[in-house]
C-alpha atoms as a PDB file:
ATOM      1  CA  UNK A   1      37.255 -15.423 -53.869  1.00  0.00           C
ATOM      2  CA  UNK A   2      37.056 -18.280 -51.635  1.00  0.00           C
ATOM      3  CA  UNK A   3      36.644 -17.922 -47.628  1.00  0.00           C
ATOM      4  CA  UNK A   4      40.138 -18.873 -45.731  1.00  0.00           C
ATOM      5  CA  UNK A   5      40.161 -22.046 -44.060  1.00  0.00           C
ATOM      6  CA  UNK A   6      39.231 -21.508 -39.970  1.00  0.00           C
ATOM      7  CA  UNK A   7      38.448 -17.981 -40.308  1.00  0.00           C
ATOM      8  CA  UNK A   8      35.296 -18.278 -38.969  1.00  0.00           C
ATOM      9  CA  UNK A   9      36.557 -19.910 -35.882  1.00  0.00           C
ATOM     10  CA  UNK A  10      38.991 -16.792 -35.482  1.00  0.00           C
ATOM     11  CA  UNK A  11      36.489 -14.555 -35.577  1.00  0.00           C
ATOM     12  CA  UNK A  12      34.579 -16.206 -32.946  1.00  0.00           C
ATOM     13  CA  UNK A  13      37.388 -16.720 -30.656  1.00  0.00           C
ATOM     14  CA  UNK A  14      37.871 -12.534 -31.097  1.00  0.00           C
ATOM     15  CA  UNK A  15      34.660 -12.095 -29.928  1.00  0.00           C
ATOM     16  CA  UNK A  16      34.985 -14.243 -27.063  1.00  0.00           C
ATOM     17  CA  UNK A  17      38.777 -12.878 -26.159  1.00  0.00           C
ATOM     18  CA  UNK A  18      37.303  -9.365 -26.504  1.00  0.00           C
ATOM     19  CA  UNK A  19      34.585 -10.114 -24.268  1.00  0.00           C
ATOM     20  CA  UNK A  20      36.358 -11.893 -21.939  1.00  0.00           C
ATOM     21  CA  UNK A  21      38.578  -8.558 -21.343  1.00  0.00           C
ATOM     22  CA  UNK A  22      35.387  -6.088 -20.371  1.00  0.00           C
ATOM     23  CA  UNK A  23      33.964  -5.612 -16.755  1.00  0.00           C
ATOM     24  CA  UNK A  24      30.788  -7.794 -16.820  1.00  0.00           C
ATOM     25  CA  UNK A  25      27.103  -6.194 -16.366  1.00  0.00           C
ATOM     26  CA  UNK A  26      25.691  -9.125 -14.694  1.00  0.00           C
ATOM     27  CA  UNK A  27      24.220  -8.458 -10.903  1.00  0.00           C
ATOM     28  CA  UNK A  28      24.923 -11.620  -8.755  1.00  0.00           C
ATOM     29  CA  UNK A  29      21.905 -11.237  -7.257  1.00  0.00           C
ATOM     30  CA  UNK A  30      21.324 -12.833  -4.059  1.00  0.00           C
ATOM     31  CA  UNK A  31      24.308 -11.865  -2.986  1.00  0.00           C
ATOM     32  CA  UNK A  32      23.668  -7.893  -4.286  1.00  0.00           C
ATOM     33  CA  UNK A  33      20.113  -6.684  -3.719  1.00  0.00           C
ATOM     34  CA  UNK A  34      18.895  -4.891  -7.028  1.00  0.00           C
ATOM     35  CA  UNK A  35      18.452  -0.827  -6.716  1.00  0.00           C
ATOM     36  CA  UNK A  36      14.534  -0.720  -7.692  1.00  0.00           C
ATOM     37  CA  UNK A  37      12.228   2.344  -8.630  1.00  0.00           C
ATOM     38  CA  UNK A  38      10.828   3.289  -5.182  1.00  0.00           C
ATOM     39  CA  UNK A  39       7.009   2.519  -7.181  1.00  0.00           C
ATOM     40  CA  UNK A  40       8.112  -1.123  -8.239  1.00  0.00           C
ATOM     41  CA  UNK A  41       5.508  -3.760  -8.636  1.00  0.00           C
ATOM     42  CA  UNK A  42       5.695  -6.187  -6.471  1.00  0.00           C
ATOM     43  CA  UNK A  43       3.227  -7.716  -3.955  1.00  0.00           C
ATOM     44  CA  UNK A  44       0.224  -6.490  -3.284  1.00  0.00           C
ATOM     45  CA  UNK A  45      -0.376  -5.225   0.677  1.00  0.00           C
ATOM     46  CA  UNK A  46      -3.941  -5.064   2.123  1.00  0.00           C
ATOM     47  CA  UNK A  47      -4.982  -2.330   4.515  1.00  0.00           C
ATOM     48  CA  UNK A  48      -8.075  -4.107   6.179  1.00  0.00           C
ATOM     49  CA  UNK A  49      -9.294  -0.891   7.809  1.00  0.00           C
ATOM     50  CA  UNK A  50      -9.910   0.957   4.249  1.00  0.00           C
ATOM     51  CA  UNK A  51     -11.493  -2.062   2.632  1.00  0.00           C
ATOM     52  CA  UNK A  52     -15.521  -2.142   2.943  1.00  0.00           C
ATOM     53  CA  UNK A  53     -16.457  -4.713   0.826  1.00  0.00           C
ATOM     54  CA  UNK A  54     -17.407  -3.337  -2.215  1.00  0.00           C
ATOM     55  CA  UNK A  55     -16.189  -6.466  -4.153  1.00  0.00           C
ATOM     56  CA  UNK A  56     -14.962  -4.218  -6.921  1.00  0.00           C
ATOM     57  CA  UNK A  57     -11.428  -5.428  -6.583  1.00  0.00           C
ATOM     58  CA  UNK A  58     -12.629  -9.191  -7.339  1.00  0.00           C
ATOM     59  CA  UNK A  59     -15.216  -7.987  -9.696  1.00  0.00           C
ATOM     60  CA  UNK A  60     -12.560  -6.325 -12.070  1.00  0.00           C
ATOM     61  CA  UNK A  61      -9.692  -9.080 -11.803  1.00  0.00           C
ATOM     62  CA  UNK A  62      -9.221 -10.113 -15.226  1.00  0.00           C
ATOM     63  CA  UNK A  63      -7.428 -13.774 -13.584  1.00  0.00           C
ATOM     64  CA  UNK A  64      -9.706 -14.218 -10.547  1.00  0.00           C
ATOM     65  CA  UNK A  65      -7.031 -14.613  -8.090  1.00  0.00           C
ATOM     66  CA  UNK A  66      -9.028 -12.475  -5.189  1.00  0.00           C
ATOM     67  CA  UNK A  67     -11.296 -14.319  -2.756  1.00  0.00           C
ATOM     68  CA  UNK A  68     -13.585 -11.966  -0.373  1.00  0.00           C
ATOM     69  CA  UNK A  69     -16.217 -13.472   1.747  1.00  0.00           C
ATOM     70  CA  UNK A  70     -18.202 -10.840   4.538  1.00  0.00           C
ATOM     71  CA  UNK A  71     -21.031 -11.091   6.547  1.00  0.00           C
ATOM     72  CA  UNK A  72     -23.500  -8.297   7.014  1.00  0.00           C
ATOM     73  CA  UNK A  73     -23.795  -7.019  10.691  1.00  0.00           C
ATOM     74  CA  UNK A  74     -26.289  -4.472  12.224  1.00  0.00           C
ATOM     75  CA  UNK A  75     -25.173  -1.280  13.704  1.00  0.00           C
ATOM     76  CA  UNK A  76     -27.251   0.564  15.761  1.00  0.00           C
ATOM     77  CA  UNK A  77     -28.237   3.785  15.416  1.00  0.00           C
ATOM     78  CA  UNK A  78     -26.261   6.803  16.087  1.00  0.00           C
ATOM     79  CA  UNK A  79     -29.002   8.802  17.604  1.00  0.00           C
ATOM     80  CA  UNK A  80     -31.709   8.198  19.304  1.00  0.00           C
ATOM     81  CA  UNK A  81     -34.778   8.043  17.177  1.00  0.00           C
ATOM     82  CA  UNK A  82     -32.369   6.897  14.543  1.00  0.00           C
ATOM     83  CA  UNK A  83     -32.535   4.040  12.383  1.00  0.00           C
ATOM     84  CA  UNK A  84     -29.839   0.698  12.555  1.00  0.00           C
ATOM     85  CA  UNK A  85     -27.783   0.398   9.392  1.00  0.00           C
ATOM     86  CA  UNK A  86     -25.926  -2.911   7.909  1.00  0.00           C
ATOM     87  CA  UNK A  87     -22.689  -2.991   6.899  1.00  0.00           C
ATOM     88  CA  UNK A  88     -20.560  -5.557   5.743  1.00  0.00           C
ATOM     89  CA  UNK A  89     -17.811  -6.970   7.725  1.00  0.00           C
ATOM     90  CA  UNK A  90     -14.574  -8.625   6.084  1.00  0.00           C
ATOM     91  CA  UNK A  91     -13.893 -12.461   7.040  1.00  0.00           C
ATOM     92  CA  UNK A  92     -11.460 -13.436   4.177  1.00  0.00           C
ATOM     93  CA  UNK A  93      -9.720 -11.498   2.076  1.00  0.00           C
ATOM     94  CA  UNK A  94      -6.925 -13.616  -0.002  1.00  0.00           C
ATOM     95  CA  UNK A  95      -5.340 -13.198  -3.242  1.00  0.00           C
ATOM     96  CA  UNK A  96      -3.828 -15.839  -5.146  1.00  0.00           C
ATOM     97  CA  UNK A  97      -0.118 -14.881  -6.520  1.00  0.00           C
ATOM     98  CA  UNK A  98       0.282 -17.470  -8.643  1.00  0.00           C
ATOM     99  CA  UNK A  99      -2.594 -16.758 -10.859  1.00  0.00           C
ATOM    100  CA  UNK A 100      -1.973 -12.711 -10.386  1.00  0.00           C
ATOM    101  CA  UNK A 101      -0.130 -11.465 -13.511  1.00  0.00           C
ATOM    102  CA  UNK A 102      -0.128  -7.578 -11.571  1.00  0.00           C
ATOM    103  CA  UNK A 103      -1.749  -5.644 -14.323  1.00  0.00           C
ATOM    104  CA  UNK A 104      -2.603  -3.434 -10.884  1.00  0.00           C
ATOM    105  CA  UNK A 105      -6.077  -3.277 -11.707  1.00  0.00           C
ATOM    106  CA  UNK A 106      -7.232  -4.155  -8.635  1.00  0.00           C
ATOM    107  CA  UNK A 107      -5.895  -1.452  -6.676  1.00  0.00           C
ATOM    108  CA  UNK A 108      -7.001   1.201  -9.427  1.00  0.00           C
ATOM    109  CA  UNK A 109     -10.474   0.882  -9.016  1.00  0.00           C
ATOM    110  CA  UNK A 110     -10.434   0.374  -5.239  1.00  0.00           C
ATOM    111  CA  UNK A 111     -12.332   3.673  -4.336  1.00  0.00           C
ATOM    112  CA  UNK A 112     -11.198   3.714  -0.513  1.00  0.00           C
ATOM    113  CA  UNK A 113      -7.620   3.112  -0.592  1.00  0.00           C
ATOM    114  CA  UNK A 114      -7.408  -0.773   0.537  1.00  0.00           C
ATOM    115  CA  UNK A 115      -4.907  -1.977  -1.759  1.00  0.00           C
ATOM    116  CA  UNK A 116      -1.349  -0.613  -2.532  1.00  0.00           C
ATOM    117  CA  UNK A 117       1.906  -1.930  -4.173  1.00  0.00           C
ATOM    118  CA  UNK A 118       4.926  -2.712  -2.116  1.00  0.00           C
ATOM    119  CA  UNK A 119       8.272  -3.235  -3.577  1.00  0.00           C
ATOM    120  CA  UNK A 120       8.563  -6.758  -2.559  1.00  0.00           C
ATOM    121  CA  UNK A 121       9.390  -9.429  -4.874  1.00  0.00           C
ATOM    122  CA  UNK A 122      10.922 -12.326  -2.700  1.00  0.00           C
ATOM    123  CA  UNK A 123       8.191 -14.166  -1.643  1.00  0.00           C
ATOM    124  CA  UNK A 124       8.682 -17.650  -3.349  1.00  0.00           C
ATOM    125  CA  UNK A 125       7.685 -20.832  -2.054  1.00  0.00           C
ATOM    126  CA  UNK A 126       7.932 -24.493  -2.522  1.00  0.00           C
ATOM    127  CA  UNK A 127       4.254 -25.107  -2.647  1.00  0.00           C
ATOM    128  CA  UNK A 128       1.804 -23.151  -4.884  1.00  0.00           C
ATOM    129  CA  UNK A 129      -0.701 -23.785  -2.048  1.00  0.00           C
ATOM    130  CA  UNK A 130       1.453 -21.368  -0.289  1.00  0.00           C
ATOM    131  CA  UNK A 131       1.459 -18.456  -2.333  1.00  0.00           C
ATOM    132  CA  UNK A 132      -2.248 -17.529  -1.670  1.00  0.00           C
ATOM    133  CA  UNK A 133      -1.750 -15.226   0.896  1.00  0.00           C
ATOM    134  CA  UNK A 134      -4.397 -14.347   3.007  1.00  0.00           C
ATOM    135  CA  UNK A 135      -5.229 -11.133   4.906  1.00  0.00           C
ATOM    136  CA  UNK A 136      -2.906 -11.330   7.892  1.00  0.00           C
ATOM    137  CA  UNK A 137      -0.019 -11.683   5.108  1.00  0.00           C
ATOM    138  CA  UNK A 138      -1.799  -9.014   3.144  1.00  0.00           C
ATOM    139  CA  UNK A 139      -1.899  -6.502   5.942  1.00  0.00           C
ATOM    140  CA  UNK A 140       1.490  -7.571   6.792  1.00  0.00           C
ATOM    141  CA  UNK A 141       3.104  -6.302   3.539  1.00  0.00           C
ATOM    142  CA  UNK A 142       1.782  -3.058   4.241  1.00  0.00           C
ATOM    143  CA  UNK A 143       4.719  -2.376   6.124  1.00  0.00           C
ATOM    144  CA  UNK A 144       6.576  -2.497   2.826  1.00  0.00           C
ATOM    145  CA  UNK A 145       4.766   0.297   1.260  1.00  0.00           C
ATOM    146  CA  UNK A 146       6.475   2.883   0.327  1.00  0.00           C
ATOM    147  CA  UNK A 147       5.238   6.867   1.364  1.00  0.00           C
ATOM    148  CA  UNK A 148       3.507   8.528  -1.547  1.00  0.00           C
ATOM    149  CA  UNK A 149       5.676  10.928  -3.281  1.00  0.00           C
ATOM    150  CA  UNK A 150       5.781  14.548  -1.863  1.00  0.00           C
ATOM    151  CA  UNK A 151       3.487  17.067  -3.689  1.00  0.00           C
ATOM    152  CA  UNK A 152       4.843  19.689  -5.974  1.00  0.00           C
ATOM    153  CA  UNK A 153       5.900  22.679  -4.310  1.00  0.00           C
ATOM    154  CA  UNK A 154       3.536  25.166  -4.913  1.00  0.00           C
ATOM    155  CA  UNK A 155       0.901  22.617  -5.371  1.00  0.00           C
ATOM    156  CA  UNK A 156      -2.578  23.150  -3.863  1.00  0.00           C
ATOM    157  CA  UNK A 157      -3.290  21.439  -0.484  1.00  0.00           C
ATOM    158  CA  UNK A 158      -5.573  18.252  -0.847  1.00  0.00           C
ATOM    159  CA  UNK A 159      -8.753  19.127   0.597  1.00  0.00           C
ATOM    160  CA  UNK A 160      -8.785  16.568   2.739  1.00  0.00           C
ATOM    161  CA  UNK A 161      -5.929  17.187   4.686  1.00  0.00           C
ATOM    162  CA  UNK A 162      -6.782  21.362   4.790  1.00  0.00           C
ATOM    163  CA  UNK A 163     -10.047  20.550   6.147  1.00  0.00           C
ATOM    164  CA  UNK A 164      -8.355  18.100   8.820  1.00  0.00           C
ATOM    165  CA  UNK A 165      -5.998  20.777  10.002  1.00  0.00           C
ATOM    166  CA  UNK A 166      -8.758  23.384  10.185  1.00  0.00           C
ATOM    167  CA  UNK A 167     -10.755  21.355  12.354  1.00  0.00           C
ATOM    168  CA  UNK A 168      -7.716  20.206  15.087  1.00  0.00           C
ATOM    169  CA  UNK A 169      -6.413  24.068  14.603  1.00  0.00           C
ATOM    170  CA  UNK A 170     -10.499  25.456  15.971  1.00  0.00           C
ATOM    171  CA  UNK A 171     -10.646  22.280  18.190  1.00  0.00           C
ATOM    172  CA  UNK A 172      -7.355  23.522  19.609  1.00  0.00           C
ATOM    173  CA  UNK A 173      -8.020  27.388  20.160  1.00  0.00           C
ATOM    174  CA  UNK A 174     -11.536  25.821  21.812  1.00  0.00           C
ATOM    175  CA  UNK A 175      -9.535  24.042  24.390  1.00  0.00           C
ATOM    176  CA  UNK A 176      -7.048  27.115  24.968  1.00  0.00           C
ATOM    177  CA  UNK A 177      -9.864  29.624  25.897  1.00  0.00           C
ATOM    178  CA  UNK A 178     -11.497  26.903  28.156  1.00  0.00           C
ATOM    179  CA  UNK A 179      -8.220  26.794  30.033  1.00  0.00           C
ATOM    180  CA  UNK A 180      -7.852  30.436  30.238  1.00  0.00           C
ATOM    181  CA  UNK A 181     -11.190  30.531  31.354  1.00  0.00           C
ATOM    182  CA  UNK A 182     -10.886  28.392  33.923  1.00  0.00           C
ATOM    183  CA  UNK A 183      -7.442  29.510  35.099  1.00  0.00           C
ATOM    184  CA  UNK A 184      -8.763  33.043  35.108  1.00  0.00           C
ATOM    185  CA  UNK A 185     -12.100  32.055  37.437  1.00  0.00           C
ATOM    186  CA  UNK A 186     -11.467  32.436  40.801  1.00  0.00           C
ATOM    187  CA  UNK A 187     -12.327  29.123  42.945  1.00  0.00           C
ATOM    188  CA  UNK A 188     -14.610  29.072  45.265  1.00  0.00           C
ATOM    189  CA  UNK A 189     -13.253  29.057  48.416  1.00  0.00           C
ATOM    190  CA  UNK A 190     -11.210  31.875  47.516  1.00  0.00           C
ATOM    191  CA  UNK A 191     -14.131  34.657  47.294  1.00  0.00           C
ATOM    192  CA  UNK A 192     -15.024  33.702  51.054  1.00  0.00           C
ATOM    193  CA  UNK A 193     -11.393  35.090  52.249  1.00  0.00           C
ATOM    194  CA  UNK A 194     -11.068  38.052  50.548  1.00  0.00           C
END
């Protein structure tokens, strides 16, 4: 049996007369914003005060993109008799986003918390030269990070933060009996009258 004449064109235009009748999927983005898992991948935010130069970050980069340089500076010592300790201090910090491919490695094996993901994605610029960002922009999109998730309810305390609270809740009842203590001494002037 031989195909009709044109009825491959019918069954296109079907197709297309059948689509043409549905709502369309297709999110005109600039003008709507996309709803994004709160944990999306999107630029990576520095914060400086976390970061001691370990290097690991650069180290581990499979593409290279992160630039550190430091210094070393002496600190003296804490008490007397003590000895002065180095430490290295952070002059550039920069990573390059148009070599990045954020695998996320780089903020896996940072062992002090320097590096976090922020949902951010519109960052594009007319020159590549421009989308190294260096550690003013870094720390900048740190104000695009979102909170880390709540803990389970019923889940154990980290120890951190129990061990924090212990020490402002004794610090605390230390300052309250020194103010009942001196609120309960009598001044001195105030023995001579009676």
């Amino acid at each position: 049996m031989a195909p009709i004449p044109g009825s491959g064109l019918a069954k296109g235009l079907a197709v297309t007369l059948r689509t043409m009748t549905k709502k369309t999927v297709t999110a005109q983005y600039p003008d709507v914003q996309p709803e994004l898992p709160p944990r999306t991948r999107g630029v990576i935010g520095l914060f400086e005060e976390n970061c001691t130069v370990c290097m690991l970050c650069a180290r581990e980069c499979p593409d290279w993109c992160i630039y550190i340089d430091s210094h070393k500076e002496t600190v003296p010592a804490a008490t007397p008799g003590g000895r002065e300790r180095s430490r290295n201090v952070l002059d550039r910090f920069a990573i390059d986003f148009s070599l990045c491919m954020y695998c996320g490695i780089c903020i896996e094996v940072c062992p002090f918390d320097a590096l976090f993901w922020s949902p951010e994605f519109e960052y594009a610029e007319t020159d590549i030269h421009e989308l190294t960002h260096e550690r003013d922009k870094l720390r900048e999109w740190m104000w695009t990070v979102p909170a880390p998730p709540a803990l389970d309810e019923g889940a154990e305390e980290p120890k951190e933060l129990a061990a924090a609270r212990k020490a402002a809740e004794k610090l605390a009842a230390e300052q309250a009996a020194a103010a009942q203590e001196s609120a309960a001494a009598p001044e001195p002037g105030e023995e001579d009258q009676a």
